[in-house]
Protein backbone atom coordinates (compact mmCIF):
# COMPACT_ATOMS: atom_id res chain seq x y z
CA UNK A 1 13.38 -40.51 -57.56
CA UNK A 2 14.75 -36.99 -56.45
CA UNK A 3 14.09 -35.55 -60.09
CA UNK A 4 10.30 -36.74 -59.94
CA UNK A 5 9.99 -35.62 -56.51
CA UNK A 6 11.55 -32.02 -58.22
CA UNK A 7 9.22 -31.60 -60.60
CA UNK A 8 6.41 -32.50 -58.44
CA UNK A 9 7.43 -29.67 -55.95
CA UNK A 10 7.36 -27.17 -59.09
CA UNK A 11 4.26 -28.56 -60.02
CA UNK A 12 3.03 -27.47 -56.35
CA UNK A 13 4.82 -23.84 -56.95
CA UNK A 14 2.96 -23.29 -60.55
CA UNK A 15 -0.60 -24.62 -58.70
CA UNK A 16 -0.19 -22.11 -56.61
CA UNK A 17 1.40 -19.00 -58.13
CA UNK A 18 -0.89 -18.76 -61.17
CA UNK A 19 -3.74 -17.57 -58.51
CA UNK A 20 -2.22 -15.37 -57.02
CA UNK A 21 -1.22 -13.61 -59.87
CA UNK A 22 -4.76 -13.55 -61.21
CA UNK A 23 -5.77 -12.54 -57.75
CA UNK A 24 -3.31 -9.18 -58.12
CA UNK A 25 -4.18 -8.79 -61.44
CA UNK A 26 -7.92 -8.56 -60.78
CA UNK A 27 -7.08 -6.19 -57.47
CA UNK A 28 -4.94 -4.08 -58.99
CA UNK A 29 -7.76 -3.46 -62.02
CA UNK A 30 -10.29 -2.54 -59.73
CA UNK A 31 -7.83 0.49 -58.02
CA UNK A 32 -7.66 1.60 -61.30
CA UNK A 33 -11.13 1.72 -62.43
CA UNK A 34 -12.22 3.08 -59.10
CA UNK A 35 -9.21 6.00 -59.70
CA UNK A 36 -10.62 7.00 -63.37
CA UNK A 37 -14.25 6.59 -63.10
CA UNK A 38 -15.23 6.49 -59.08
CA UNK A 39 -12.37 8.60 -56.94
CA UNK A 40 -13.21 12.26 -56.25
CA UNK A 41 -10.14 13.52 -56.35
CA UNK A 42 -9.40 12.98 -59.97
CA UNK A 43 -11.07 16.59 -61.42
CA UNK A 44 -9.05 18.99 -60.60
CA UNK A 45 -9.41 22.35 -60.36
CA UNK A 46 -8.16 25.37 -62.87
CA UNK A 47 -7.39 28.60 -61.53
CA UNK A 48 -5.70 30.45 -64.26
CA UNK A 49 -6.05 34.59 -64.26
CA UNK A 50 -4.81 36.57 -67.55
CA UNK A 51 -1.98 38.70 -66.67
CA UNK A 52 -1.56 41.87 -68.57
CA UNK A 53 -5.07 43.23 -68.39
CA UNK A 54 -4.81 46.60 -67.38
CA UNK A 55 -6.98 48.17 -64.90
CA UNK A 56 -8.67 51.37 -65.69
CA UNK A 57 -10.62 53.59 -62.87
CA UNK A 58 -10.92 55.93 -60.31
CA UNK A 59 -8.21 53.96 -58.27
CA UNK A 60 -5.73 54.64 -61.15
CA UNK A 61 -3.50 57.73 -61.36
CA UNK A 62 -1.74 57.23 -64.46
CA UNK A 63 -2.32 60.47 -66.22
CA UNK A 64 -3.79 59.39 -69.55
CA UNK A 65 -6.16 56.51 -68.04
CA UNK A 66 -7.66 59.58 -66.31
CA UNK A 67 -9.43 60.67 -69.87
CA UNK A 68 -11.99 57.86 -68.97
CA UNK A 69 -14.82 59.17 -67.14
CA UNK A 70 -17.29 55.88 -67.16
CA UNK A 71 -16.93 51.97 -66.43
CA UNK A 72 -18.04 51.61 -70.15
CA UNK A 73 -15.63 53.39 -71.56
CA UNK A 74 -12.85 52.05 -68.61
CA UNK A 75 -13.50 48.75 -69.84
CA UNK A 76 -13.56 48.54 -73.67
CA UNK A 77 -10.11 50.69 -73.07
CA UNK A 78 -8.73 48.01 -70.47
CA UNK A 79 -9.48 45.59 -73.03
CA UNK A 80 -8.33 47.28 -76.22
CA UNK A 81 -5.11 48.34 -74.26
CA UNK A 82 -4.65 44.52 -73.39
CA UNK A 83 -4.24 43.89 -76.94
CA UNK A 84 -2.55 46.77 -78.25
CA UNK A 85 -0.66 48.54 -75.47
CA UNK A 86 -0.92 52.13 -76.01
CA UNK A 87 -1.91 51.95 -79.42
CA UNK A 88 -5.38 53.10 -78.58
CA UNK A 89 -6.96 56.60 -78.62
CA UNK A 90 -8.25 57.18 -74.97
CA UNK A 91 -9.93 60.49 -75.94
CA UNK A 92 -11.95 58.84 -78.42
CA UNK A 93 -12.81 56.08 -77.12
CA UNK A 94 -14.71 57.97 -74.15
CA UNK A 95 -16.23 60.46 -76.23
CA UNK A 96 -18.04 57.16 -77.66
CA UNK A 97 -19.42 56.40 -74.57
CA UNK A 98 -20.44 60.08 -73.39
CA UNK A 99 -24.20 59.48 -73.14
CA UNK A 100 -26.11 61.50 -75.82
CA UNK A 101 -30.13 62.72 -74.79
CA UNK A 102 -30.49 59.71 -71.76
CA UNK A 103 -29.57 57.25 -74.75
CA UNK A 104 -29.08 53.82 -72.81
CA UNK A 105 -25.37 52.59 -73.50
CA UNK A 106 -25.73 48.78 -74.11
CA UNK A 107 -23.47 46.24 -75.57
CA UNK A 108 -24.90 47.37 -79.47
CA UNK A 109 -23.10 50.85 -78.53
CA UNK A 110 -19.89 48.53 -77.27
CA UNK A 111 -20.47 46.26 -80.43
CA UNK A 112 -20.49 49.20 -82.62
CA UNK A 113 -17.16 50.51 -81.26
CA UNK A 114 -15.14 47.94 -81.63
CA UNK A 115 -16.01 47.15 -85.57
CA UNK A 116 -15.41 50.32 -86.32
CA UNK A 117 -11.54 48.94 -85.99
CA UNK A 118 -11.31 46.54 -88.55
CA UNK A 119 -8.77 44.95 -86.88
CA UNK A 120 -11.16 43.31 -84.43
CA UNK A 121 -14.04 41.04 -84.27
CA UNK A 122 -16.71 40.86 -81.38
CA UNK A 123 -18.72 37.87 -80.63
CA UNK A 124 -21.52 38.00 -78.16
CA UNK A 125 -21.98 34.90 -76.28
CA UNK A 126 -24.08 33.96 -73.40
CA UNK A 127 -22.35 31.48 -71.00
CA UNK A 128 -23.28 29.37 -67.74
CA UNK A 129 -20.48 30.21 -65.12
CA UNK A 130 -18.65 26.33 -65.81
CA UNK A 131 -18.70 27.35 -69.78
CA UNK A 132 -16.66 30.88 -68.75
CA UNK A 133 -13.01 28.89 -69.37
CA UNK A 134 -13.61 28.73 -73.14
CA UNK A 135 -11.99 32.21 -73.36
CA UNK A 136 -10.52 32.43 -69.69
CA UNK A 137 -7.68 29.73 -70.14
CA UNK A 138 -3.89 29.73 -71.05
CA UNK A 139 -4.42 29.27 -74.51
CA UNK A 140 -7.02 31.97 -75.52
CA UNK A 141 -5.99 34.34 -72.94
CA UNK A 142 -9.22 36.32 -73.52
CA UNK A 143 -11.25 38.70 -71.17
CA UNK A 144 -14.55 39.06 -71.31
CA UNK A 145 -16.82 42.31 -71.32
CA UNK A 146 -20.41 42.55 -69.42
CA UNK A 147 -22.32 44.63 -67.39
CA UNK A 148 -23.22 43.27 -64.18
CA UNK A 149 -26.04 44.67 -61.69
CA UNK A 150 -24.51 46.92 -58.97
CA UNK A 151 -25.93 44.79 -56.00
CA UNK A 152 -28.15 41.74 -56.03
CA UNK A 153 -31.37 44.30 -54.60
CA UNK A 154 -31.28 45.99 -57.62
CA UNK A 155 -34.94 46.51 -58.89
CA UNK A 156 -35.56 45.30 -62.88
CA UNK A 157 -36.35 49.11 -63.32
CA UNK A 158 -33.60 50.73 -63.00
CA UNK A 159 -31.44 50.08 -65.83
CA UNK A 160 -27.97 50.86 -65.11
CA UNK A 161 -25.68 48.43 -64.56
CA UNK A 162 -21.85 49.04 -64.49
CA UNK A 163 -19.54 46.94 -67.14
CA UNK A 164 -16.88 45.10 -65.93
CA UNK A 165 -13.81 43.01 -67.27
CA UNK A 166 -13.90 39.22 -66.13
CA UNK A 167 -10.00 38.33 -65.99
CA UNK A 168 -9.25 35.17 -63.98
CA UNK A 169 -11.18 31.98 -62.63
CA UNK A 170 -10.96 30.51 -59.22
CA UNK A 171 -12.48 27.43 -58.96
CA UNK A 172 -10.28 25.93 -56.20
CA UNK A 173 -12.50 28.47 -54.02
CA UNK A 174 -15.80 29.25 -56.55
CA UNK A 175 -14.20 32.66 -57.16
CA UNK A 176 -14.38 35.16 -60.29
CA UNK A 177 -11.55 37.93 -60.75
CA UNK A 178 -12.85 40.86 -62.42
CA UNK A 179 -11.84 44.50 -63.05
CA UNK A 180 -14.40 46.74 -62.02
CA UNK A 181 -14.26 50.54 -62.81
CA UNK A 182 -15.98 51.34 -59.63
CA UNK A 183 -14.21 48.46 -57.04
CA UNK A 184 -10.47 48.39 -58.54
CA UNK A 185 -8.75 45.56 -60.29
CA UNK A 186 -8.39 41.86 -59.32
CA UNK A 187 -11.92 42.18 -57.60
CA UNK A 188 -12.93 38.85 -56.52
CA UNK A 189 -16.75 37.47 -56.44
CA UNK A 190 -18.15 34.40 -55.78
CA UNK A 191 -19.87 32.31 -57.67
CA UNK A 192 -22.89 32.24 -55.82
CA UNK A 193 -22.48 36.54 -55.52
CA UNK A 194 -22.17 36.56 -59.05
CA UNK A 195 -25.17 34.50 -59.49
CA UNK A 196 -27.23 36.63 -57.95
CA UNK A 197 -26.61 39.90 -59.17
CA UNK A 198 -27.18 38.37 -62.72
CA UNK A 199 -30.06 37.67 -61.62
CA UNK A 200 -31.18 41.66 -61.54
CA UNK A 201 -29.82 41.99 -65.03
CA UNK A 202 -32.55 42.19 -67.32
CA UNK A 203 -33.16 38.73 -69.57
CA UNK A 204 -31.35 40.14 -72.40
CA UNK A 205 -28.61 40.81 -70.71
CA UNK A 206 -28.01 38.17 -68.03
CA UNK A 207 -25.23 36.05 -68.54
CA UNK A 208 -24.26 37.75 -71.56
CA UNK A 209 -20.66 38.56 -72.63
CA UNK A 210 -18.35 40.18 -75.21
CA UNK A 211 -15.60 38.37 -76.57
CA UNK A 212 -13.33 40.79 -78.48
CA UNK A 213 -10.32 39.33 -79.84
CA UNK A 214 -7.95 40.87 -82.91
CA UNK A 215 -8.54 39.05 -85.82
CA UNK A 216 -4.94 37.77 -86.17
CA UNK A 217 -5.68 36.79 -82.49
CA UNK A 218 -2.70 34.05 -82.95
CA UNK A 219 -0.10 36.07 -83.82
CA UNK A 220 -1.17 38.57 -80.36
CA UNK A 221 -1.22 35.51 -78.58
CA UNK A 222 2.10 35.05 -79.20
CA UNK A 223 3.08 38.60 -78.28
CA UNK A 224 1.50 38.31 -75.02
């Protein structure tokens, strides 16, 4: 009589139990769906800036930065330098970018430059601001040259805009880090600034950018 009434009670226990199981189960699935595909704080936010750029204008006193009269020049050296630390000739590279009879200075003159050194390749790209991490990340570690409209009242007409190197990506706070010739380096913008003064770029050149990497860009990676 006591063993039946035994197995009875565990009979109860097992009646019971296998519910509430099911009932955790089915709970605990629906935290975890609502954590991957409904909670907001899952994306998180990259703010990575490449170290090592360095900054070249009229804030720097360094003697032999000081050949480089213009942003143009300032940046393609800030660039080239990034890669191949004083490996670079500074004289040179400004001549290049002395204007010659009101000739405009566009990214064909920067293009032009840089394959002249057949140990780098330049791809032009144009890029939304979210797309800007395909070069600004910790793997690539690669700035990006533009020219960017001096303020965002600047009429279509006047065609000089300053270039600039775009080094680091806030997007905890919308920000972009650049090094501007004219403003000094780690210059922060954000993304709604930025937005705007592309928007006084002319179409060819609004969110347009030069990627210029080494062609062994692995083994520099490494370096760096």
């Amino acid at each position: 009589m006591e063993f039946s009434n035994t197995l009875n009670n565990s009979d109860r226990k097992s009646k019971y139990l296998l519910p509430g199981v099911i009932t955790v189960l089915i709970l605990s699935s629906g935290v975890l769906i609502w954590y991957l595909f409904g909670s907001p704080v899952k994306i998180i936010a990259q703010d990575y800036i490449i170290q090592g750029i360095p900054y070249v204008g009229i804030y720097n006193r360094k003697a032999q930065l000081s050949l480089l009269s213009g942003d143009t020049a300032a940046a393609v050296a800030s660039i080239l330098e990034y890669w191949n630390p004083g490996g670079n000739n500074l004289v040179e590279i400004n001549r290049e970018f002395i204007p010659k009879q009101n000739i405009f200075i566009g990214e064909n003159t920067v293009i032009n430059l840089i394959e002249k050194n057949s140990n780098y390749k330049v791809e032009k790209v144009k890029l939304g601001v979210d797309e800007l991490k395909n070069y600004i990340n910790p793997q690539t570690k690669t700035p990006l040259f533009l020219f960017l409209a001096i303020d965002d009242e600047q009429p279509l007409t006047v065609t000089y805009h300053p270039a600039a190197v775009l080094i680091g990506i806030k997007e905890s706070e919308q920000k972009l880090i650049f090094h501007s010739y004219w403003l000094g380096n780690d210059y922060e913008l954000s993304y709604d600034d930025f937005n705007k003064l592309q928007g006084r770029m002319r179409p060819d050149e609004r969110n347009s950018y030069l990627a210029i990497q080494p062609k062994n860009l692995q083994e520099n990676l490494k370096e760096i």
